[in-house]
C-alpha atoms as a PDB file:
ATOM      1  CA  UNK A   1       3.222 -21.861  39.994  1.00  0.00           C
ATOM      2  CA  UNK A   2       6.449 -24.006  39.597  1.00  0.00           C
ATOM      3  CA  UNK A   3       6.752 -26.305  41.841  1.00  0.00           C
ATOM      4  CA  UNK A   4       9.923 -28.249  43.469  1.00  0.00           C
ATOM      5  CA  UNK A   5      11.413 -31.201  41.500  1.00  0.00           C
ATOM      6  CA  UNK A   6      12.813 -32.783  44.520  1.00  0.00           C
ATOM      7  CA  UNK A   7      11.404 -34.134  47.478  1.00  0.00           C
ATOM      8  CA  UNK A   8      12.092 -33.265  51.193  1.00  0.00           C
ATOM      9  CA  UNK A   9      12.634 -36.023  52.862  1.00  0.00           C
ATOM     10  CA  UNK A  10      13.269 -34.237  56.466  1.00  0.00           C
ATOM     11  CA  UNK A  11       9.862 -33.366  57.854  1.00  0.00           C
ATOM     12  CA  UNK A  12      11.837 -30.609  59.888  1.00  0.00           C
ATOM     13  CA  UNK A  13      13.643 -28.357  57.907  1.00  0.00           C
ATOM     14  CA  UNK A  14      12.976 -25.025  58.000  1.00  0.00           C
ATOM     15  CA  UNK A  15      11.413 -22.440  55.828  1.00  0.00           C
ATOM     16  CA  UNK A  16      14.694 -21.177  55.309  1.00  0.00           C
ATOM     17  CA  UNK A  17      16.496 -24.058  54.203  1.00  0.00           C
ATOM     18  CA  UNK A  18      13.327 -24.660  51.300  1.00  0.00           C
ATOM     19  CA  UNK A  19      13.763 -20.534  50.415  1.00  0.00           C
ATOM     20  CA  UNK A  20      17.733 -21.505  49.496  1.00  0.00           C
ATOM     21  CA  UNK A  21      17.080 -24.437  47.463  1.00  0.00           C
ATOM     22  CA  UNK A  22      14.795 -22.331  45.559  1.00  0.00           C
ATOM     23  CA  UNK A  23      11.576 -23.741  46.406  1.00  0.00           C
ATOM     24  CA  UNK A  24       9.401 -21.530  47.510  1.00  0.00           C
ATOM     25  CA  UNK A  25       5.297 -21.807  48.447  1.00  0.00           C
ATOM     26  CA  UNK A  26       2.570 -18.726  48.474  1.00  0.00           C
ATOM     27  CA  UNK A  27       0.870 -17.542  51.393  1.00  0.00           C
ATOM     28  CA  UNK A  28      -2.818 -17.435  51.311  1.00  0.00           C
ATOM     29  CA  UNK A  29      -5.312 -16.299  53.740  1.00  0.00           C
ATOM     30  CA  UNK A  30      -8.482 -17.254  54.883  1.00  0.00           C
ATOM     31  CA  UNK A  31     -11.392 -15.302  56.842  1.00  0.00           C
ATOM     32  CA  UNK A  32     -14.186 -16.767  59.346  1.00  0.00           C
ATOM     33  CA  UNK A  33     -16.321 -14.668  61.766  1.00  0.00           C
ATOM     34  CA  UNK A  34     -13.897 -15.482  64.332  1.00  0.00           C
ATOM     35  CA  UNK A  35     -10.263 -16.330  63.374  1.00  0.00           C
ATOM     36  CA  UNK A  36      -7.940 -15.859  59.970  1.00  0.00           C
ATOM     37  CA  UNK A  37      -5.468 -18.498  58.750  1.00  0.00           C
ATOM     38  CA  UNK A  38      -2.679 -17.777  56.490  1.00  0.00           C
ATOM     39  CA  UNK A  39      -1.527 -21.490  55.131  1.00  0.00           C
ATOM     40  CA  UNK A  40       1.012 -22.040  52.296  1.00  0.00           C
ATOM     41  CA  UNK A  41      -0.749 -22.647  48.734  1.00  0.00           C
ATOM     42  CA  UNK A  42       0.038 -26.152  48.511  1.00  0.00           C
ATOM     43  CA  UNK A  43      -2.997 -27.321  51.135  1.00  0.00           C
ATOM     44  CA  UNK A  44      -6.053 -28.032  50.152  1.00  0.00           C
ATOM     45  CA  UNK A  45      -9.055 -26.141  51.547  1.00  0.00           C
ATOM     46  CA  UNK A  46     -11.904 -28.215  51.711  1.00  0.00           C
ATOM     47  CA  UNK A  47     -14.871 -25.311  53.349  1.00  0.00           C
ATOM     48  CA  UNK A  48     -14.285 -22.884  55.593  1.00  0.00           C
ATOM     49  CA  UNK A  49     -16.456 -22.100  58.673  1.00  0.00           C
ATOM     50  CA  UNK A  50     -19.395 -19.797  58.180  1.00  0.00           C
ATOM     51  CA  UNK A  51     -21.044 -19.476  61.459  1.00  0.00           C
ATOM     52  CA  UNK A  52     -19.947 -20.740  65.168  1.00  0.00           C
ATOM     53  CA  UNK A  53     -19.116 -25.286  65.646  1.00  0.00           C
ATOM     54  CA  UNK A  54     -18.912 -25.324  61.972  1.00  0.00           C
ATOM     55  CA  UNK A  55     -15.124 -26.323  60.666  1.00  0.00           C
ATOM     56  CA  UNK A  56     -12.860 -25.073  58.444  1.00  0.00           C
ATOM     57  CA  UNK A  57     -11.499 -28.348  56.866  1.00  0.00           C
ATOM     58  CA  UNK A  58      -8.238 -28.883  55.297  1.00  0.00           C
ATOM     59  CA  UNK A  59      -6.324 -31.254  53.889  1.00  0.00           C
ATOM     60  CA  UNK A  60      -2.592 -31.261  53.624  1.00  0.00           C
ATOM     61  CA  UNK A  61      -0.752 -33.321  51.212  1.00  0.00           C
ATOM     62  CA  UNK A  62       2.937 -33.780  49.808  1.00  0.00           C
ATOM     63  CA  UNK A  63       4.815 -30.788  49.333  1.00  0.00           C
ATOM     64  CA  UNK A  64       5.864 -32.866  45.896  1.00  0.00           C
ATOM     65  CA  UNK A  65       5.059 -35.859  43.929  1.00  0.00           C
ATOM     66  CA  UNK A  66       8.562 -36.574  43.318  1.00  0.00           C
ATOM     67  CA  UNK A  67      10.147 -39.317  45.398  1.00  0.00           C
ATOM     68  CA  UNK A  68      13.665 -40.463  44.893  1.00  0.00           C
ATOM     69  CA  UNK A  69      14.375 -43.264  47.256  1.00  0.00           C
ATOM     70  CA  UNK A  70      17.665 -45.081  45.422  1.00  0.00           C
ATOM     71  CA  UNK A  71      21.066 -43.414  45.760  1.00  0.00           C
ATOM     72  CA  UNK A  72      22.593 -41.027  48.142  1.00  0.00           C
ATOM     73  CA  UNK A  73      19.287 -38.579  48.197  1.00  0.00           C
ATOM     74  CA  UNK A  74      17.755 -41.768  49.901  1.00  0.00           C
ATOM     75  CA  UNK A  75      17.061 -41.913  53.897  1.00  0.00           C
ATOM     76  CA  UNK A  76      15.913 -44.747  56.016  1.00  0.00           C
ATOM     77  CA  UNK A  77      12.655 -42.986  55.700  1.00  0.00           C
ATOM     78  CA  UNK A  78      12.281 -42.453  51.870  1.00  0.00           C
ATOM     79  CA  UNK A  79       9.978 -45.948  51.842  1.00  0.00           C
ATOM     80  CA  UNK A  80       7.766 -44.421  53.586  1.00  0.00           C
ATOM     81  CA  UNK A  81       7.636 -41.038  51.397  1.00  0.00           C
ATOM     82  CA  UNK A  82       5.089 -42.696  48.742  1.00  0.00           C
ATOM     83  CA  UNK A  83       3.071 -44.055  51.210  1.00  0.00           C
ATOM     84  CA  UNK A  84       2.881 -40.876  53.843  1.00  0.00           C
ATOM     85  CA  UNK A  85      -0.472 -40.190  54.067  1.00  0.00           C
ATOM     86  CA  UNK A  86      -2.517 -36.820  54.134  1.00  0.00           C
ATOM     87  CA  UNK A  87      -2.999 -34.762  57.464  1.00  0.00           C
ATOM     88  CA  UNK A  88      -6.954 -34.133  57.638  1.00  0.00           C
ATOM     89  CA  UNK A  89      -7.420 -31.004  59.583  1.00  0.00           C
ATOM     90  CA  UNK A  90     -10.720 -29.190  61.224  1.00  0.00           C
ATOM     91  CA  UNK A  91     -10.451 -25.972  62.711  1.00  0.00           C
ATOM     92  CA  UNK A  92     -13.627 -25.147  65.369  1.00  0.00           C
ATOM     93  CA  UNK A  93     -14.671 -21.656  66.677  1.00  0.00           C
ATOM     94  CA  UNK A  94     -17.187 -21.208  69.685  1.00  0.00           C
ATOM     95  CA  UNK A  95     -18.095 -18.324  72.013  1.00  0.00           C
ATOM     96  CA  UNK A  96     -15.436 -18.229  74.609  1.00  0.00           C
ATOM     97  CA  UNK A  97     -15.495 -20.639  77.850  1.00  0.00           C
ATOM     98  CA  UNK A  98     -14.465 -18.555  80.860  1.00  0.00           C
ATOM     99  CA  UNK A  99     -15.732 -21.893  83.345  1.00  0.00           C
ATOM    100  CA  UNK A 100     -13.723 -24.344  81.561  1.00  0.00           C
ATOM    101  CA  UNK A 101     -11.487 -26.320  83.519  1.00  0.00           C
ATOM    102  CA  UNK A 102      -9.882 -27.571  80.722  1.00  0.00           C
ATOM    103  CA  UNK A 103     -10.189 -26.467  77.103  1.00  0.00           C
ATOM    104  CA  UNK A 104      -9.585 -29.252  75.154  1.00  0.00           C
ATOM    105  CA  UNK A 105     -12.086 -31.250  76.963  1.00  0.00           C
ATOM    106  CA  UNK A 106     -14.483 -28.778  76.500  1.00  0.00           C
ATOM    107  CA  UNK A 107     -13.742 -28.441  72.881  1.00  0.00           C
ATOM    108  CA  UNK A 108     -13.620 -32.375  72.447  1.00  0.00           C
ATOM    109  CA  UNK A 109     -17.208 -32.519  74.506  1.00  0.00           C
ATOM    110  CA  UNK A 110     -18.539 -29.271  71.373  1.00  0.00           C
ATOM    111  CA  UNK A 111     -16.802 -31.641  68.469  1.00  0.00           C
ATOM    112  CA  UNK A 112     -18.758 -34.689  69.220  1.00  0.00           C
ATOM    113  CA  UNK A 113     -21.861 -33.565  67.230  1.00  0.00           C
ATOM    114  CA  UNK A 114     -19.731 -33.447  64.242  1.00  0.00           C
ATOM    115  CA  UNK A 115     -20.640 -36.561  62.028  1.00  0.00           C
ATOM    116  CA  UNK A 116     -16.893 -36.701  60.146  1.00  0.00           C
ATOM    117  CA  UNK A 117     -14.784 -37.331  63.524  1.00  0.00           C
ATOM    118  CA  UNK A 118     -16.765 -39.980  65.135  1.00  0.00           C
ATOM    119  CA  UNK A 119     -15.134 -38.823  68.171  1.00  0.00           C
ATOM    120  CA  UNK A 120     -17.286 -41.162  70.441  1.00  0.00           C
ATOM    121  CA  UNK A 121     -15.361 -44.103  68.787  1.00  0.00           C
ATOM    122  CA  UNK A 122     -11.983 -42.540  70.045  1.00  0.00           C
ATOM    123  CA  UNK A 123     -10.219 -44.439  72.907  1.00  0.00           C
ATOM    124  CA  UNK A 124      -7.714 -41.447  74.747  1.00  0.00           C
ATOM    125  CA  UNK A 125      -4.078 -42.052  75.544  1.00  0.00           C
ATOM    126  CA  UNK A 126      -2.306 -42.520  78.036  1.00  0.00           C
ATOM    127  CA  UNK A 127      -0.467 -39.442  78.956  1.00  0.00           C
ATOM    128  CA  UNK A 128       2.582 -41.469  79.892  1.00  0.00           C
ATOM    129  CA  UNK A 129       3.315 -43.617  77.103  1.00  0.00           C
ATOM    130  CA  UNK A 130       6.364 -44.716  74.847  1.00  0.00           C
ATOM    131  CA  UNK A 131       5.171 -44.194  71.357  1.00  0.00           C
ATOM    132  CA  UNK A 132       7.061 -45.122  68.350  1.00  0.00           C
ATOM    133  CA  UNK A 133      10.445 -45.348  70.434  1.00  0.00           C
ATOM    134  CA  UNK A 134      10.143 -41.759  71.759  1.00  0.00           C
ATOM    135  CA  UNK A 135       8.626 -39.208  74.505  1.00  0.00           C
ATOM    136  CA  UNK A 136       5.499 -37.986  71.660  1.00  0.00           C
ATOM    137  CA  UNK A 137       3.066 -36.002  74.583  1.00  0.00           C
ATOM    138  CA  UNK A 138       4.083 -32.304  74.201  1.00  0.00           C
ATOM    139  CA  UNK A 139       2.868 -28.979  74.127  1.00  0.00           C
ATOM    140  CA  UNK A 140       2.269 -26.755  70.906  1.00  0.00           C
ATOM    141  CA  UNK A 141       1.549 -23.458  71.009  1.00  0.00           C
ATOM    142  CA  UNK A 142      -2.184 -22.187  69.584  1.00  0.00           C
ATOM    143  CA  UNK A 143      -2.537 -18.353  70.155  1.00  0.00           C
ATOM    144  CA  UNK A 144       0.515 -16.992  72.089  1.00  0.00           C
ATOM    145  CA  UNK A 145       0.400 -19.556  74.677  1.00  0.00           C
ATOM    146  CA  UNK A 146       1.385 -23.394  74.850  1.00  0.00           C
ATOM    147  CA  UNK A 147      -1.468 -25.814  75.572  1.00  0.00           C
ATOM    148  CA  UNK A 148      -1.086 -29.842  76.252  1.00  0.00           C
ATOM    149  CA  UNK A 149      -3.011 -31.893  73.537  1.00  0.00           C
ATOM    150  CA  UNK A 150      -5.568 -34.383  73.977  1.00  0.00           C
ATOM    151  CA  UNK A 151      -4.338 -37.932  71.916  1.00  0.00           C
ATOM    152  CA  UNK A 152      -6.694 -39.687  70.660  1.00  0.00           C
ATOM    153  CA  UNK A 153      -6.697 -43.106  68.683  1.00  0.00           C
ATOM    154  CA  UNK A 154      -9.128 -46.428  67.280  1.00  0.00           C
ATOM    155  CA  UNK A 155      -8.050 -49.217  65.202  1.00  0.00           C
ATOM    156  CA  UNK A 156      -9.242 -49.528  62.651  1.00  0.00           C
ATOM    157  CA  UNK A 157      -9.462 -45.726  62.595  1.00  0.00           C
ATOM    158  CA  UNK A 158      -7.322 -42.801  63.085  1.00  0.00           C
ATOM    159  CA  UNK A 159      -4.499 -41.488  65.107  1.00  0.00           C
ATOM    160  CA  UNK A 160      -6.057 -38.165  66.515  1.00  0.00           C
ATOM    161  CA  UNK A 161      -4.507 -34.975  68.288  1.00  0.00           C
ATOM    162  CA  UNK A 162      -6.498 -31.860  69.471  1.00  0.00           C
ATOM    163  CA  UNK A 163      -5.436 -28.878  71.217  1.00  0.00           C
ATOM    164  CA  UNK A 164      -7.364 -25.991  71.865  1.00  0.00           C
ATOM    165  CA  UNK A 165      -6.777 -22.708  73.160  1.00  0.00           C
ATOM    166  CA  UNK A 166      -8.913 -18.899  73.820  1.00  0.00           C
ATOM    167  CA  UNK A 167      -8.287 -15.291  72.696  1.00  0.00           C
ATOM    168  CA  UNK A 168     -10.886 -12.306  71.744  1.00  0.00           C
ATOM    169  CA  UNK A 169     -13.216 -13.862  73.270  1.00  0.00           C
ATOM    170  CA  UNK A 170     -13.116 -16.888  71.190  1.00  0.00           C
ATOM    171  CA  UNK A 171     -12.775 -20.621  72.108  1.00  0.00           C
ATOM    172  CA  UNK A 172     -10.551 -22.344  68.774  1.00  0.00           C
ATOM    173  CA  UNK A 173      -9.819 -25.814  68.988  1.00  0.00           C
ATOM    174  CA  UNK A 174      -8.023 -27.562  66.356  1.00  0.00           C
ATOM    175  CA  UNK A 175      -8.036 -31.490  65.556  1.00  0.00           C
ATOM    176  CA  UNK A 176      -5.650 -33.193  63.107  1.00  0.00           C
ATOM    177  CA  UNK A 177      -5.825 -36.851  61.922  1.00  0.00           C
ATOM    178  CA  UNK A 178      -4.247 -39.791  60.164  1.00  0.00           C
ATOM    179  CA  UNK A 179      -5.159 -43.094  59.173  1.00  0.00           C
ATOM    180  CA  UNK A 180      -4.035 -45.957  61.995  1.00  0.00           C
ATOM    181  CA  UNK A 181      -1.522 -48.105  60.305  1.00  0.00           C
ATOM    182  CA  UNK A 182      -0.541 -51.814  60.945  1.00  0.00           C
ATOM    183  CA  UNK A 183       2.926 -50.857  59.420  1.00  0.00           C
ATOM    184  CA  UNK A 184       5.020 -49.773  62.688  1.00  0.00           C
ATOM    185  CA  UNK A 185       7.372 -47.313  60.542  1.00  0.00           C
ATOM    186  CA  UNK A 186       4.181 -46.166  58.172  1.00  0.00           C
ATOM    187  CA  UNK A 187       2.798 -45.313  61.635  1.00  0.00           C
ATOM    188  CA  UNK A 188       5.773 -43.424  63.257  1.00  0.00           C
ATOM    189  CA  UNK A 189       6.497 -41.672  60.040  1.00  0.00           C
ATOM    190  CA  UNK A 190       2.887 -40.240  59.874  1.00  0.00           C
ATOM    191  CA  UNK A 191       2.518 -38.959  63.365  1.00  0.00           C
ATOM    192  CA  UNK A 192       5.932 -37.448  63.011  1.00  0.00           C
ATOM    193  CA  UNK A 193       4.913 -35.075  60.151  1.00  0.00           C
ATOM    194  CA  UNK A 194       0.989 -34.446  61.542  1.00  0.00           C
ATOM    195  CA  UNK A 195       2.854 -33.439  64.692  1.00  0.00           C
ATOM    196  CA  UNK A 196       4.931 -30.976  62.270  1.00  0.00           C
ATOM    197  CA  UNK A 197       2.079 -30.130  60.448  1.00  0.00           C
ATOM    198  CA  UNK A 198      -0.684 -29.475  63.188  1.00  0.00           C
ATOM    199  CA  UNK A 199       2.127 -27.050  64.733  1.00  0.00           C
ATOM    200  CA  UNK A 200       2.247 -25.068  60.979  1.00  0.00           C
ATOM    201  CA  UNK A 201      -1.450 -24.637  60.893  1.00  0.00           C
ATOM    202  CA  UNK A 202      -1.439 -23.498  64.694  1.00  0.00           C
ATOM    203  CA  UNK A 203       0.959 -20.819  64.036  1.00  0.00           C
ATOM    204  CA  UNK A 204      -1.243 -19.260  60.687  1.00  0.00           C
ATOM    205  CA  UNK A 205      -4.575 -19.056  63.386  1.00  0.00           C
ATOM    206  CA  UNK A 206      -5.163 -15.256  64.631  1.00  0.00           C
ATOM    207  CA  UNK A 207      -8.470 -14.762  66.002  1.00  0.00           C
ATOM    208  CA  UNK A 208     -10.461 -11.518  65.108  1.00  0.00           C
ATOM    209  CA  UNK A 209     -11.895 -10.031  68.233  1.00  0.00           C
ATOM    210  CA  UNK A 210     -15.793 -10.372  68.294  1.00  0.00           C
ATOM    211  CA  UNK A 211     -18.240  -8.509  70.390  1.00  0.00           C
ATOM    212  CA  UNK A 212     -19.518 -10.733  73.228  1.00  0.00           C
ATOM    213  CA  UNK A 213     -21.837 -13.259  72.351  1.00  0.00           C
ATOM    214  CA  UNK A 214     -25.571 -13.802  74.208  1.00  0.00           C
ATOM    215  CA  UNK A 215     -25.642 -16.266  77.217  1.00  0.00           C
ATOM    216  CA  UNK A 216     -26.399 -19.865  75.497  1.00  0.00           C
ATOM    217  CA  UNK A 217     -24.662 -18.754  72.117  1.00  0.00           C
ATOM    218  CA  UNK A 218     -22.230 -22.050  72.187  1.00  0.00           C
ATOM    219  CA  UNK A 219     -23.710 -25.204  70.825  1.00  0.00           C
ATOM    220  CA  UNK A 220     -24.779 -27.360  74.201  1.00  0.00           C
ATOM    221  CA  UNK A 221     -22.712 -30.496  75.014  1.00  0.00           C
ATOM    222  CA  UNK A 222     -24.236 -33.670  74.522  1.00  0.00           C
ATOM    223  CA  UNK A 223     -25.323 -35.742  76.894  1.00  0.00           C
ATOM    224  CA  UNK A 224     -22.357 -37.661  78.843  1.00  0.00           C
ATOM    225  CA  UNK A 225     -20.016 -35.035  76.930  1.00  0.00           C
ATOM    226  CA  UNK A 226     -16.919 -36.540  78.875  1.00  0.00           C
ATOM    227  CA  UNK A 227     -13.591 -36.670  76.974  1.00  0.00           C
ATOM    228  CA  UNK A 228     -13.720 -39.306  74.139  1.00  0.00           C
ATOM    229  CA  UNK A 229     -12.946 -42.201  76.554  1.00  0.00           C
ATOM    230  CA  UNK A 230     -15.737 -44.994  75.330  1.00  0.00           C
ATOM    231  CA  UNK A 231     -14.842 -46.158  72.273  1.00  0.00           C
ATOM    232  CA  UNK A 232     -12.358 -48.573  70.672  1.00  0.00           C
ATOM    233  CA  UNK A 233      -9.066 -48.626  72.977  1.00  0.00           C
ATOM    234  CA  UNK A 234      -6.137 -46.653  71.720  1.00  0.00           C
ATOM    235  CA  UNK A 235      -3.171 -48.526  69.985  1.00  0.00           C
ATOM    236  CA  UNK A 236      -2.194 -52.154  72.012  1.00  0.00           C
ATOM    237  CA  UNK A 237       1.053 -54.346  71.824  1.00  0.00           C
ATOM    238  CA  UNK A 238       3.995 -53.094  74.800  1.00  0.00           C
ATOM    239  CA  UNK A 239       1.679 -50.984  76.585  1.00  0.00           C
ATOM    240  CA  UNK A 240      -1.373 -48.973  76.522  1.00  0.00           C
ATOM    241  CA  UNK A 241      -0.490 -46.484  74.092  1.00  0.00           C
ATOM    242  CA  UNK A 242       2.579 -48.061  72.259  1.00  0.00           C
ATOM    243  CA  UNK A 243       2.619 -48.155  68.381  1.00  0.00           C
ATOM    244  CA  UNK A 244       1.578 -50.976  66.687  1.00  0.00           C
ATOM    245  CA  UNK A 245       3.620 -53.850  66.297  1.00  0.00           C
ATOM    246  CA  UNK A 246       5.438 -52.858  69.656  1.00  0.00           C
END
């Protein structure tokens, strides 16, 4: 497939804008036992879930290798363009969870078994914080409805953000990460595009309705299953959850 010889240096232009410049990305799809994903060729699909708490990983890179940060293509973030680092992506499926109070807790408290995320080493955000010079908490939407995210973060470690949401009797949650960088603007310019990103693979999730599953089917909690609150504090310097550097 022939791929773009420029890069995009605006993390939010639209579909349409990359259809008239000519570059153009295939659809695929992907099938679990309880959700699809259609996601752009481009990402890399590391396994896909087989059976219920088991994630579908991905891994989304640059859209190109080409950087051009000299000249008038250059913007005060092409710097940062070489350096941007991959969004690492899980995708979770459970039995739905008609008692929980709140969903991404509950998914957060189903995750913590899973040996990649080290979620007990996560320190949570604030949810009123001044991050990287702007208002970051918002909603995305994750099956037809908007859902608040739960923000996670460790240094050394990884800038976190999960959101989870139910349909067809299915409980989805989704968590995206990036490496925690020293480098204030490395920082900010990461978070900006996982923030794009996670919203692109929330829109490709459908779930595929699924007969009701026995009392008992979801993987139990572990013990003290409380929000990742424990573990190393989230990012320090001008507040609790301010960027580094600041």
């Amino acid at each position: 497939m022939r791929r773009c010889t420029f890069v995009l240096f605006s993390l939010t232009l639209t579909m349409a804008a990359l259809g008239a410049s000519g570059c153009a990305t295939e659809n695929k799809m992907l099938k679990t036992p309880r959700y699809m994903l259609s996601y752009p060729d481009y990402w890399k699909v590391q396994s896909v879930a087989h059976k219920d708490g088991e994630p579908t990983h991905i891994t989304i890179g640059k859209y190109s290798e080409t950087v051009m940060n000299t000249g008038e293509a250059a913007t005060a973030d092409s710097q940062y363009e070489t350096q941007m680092a991959d969004v690492d992506v899980r995708i979770f499926a459970w039995p739905a969870q008609p008692e929980a109070n709140d969903l991404n807790v509950k998914a957060a408290e189903m995750m913590l078994g899973d040996p990649d995320l080290h979620l007990d080493k996560q320190g949570r955000m604030p949810d009123q914080r001044d991050e990287c010079g702007k208002e970051f908490k918002r909603k995305f939407t994750l099956l037809g409805a908007e859902h608040d995210t739960l923000d996670l973060a460790s240094r050394p470690g990884h800038r976190m953000i999960l959101v989870a949401g139910q349909s067809d009797g299915s409980l989805v949650g989704v968590v995206s990460r990036v490496p925690y960088e020293q480098d204030v603007g490395l920082y900010c310019y990461n978070l900006h595009n996982m923030r794009v990103q996670l919203q692109t693979v929330l829109d490709g999730i459908k779930t595929v309705p699924v007969a009701s599953a026995p009392a008992g089917a979801a993987p139990p909690s572990q013990s003290g299953g409380a929000p990742p609150s424990g573990g190393a504090p989230p990012p320090a310097g001008g507040g609790a959850g301010a960027a580094p550097g600041q």
